[in-house]
C-alpha atoms as a PDB file:
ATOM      1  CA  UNK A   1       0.000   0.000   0.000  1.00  0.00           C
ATOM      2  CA  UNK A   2       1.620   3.457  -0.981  1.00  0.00           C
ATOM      3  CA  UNK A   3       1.720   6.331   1.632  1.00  0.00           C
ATOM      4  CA  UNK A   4      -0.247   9.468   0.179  1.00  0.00           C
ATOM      5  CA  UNK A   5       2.459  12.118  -0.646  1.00  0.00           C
ATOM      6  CA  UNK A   6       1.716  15.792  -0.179  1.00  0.00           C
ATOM      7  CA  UNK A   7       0.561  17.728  -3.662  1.00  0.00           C
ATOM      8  CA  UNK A   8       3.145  20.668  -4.066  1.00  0.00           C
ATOM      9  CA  UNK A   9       1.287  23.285  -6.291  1.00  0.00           C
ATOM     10  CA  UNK A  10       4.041  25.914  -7.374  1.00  0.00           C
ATOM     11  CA  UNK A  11       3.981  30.000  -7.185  1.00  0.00           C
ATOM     12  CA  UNK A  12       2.313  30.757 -10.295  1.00  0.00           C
ATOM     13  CA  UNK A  13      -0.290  28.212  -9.495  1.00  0.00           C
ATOM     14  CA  UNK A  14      -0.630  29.498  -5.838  1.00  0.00           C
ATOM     15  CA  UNK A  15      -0.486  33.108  -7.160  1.00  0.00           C
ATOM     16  CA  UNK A  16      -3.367  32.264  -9.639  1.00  0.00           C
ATOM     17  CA  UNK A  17      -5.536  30.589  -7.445  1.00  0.00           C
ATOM     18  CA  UNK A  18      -5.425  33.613  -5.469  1.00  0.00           C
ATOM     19  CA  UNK A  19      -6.169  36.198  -7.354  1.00  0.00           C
ATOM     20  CA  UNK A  20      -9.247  34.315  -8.881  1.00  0.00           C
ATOM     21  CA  UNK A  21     -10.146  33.984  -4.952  1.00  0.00           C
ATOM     22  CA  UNK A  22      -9.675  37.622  -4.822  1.00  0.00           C
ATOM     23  CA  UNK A  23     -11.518  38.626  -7.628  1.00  0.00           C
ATOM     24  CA  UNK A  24     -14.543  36.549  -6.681  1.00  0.00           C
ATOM     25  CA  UNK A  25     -14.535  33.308  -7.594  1.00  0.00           C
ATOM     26  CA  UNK A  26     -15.603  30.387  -4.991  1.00  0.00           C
ATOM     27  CA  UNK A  27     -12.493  28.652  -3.262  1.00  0.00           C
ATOM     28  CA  UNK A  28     -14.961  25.080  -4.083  1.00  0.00           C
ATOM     29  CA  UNK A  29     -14.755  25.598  -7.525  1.00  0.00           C
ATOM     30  CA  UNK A  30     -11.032  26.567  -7.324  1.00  0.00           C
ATOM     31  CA  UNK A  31     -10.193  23.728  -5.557  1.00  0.00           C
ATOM     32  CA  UNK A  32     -12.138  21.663  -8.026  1.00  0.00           C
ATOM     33  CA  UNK A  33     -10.115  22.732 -11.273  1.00  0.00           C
ATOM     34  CA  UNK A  34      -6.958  22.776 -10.025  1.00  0.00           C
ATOM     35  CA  UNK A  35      -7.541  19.668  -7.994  1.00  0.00           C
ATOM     36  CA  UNK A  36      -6.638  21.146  -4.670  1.00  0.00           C
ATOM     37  CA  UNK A  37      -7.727  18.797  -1.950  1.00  0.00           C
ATOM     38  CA  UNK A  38      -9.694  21.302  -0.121  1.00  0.00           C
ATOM     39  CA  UNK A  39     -11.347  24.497  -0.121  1.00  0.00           C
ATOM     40  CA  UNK A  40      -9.877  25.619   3.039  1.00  0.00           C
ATOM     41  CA  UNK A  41      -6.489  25.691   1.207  1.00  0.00           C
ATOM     42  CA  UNK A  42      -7.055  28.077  -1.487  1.00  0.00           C
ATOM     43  CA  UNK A  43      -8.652  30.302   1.898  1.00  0.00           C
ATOM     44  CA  UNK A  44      -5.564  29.578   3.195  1.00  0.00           C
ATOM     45  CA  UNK A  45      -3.287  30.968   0.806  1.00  0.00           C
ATOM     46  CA  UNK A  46      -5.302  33.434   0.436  1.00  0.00           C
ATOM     47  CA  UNK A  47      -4.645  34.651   4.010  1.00  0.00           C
ATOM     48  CA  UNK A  48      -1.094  34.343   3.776  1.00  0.00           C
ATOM     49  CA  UNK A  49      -0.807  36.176   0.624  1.00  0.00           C
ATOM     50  CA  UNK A  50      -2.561  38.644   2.521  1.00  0.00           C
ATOM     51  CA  UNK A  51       0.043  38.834   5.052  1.00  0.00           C
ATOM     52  CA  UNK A  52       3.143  38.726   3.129  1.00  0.00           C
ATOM     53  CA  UNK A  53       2.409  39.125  -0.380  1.00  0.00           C
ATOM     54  CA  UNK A  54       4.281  37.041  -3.466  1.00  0.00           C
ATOM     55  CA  UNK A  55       7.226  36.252  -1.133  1.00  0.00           C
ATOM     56  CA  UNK A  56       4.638  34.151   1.253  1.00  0.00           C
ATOM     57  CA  UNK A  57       3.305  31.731  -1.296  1.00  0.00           C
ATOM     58  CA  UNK A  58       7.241  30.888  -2.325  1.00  0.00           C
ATOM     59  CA  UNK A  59       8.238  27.413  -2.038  1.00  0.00           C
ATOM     60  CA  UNK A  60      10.573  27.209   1.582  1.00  0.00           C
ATOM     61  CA  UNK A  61      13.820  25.165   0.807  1.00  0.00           C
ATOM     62  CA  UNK A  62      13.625  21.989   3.080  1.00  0.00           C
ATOM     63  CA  UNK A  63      15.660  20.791   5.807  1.00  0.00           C
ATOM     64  CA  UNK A  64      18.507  22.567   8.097  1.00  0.00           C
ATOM     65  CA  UNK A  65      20.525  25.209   6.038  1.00  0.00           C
ATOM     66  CA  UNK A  66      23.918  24.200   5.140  1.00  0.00           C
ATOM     67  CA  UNK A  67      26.977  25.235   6.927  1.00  0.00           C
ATOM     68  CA  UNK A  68      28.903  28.198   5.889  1.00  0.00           C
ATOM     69  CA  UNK A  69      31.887  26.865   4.530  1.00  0.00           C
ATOM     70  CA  UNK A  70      33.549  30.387   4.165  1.00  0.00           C
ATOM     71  CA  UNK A  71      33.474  30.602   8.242  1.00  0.00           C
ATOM     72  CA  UNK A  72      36.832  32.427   9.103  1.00  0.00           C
ATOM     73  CA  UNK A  73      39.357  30.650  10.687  1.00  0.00           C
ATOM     74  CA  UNK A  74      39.256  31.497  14.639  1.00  0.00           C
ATOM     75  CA  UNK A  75      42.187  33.702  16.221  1.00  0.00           C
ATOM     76  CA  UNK A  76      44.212  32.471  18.608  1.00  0.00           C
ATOM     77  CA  UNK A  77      42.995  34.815  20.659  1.00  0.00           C
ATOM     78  CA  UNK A  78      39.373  33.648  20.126  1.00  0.00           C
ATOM     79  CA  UNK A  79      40.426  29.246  20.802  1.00  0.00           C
ATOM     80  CA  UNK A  80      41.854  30.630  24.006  1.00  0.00           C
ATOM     81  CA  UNK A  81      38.651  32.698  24.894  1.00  0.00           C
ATOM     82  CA  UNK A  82      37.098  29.485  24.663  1.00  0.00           C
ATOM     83  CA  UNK A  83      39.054  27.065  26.212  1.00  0.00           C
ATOM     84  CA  UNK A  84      39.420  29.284  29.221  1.00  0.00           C
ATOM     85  CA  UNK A  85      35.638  29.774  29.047  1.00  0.00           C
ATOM     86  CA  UNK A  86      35.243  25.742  28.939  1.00  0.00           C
ATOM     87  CA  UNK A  87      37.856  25.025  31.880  1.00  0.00           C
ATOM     88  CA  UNK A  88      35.995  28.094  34.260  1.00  0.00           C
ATOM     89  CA  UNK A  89      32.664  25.929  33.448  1.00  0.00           C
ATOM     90  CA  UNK A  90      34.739  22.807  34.380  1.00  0.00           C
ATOM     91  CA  UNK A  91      35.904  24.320  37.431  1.00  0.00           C
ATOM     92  CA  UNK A  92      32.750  25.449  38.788  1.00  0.00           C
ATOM     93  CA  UNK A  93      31.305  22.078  38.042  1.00  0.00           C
ATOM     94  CA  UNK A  94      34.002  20.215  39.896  1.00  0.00           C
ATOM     95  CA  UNK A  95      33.311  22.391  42.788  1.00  0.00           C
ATOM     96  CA  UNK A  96      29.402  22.176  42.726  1.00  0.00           C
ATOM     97  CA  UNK A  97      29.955  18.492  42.832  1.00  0.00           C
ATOM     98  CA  UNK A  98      32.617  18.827  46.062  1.00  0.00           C
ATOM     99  CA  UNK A  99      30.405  20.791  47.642  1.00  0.00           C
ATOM    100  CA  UNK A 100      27.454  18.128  47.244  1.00  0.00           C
ATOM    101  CA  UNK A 101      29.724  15.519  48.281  1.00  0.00           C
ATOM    102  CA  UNK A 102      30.581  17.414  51.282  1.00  0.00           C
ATOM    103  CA  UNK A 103      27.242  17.919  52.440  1.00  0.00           C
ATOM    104  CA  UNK A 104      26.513  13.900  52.331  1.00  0.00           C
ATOM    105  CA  UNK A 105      25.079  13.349  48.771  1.00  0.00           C
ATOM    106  CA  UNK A 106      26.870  10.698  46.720  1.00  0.00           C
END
């Protein structure tokens, strides 16, 4: 049995749907010739159209963003800002956990 798969529908479809919304039309019939599975979708883009014009309806690149490969190198400076900012937060957990030991919790 094959999982359903989402319908992508691209800008100019989106953007056409919309503006036939917006001029009038029904969003049944709408949804009916462009086969859009519901009604409440075409309202939908609609609304966000509404909110943040042509950019809203643009397809959203999917997953995490890639790294930034041009990241500069760090200082020297900046790796010993950090490893003296990692040992202070090893040092205050090695006390934290003397102190707990001292007070009977193991």
């Amino acid at each position: 049995m094959e999982k359903p798969t989402k319908t992508q529908y691209s800008f100019e479809t989106k953007k056409e749907v919309v503006d036939r919304y917006l001029a009038g039309e029904t969003s049944m019939d709408l949804a009916t010739e462009f086969h859009i599975s519901s009604k409440q979708l075409v309202k939908t883009w609609a609304r966000t159209w509404r909110q943040g014009g042509d950019e809203a309806l643009m397809p959203k690149p999917k997953g995490r963003p890639k790294d930034d490969a041009e990241t500069e190198p760090l200082s020297e400076e900046e790796k010993l800002r950090r490893e003296n900012k990692r040992l202070l937060a090893e040092v205050a957990y090695l006390k934290k956990l003397r102190d707990l030991r001292e007070q009977g919790h193991r």
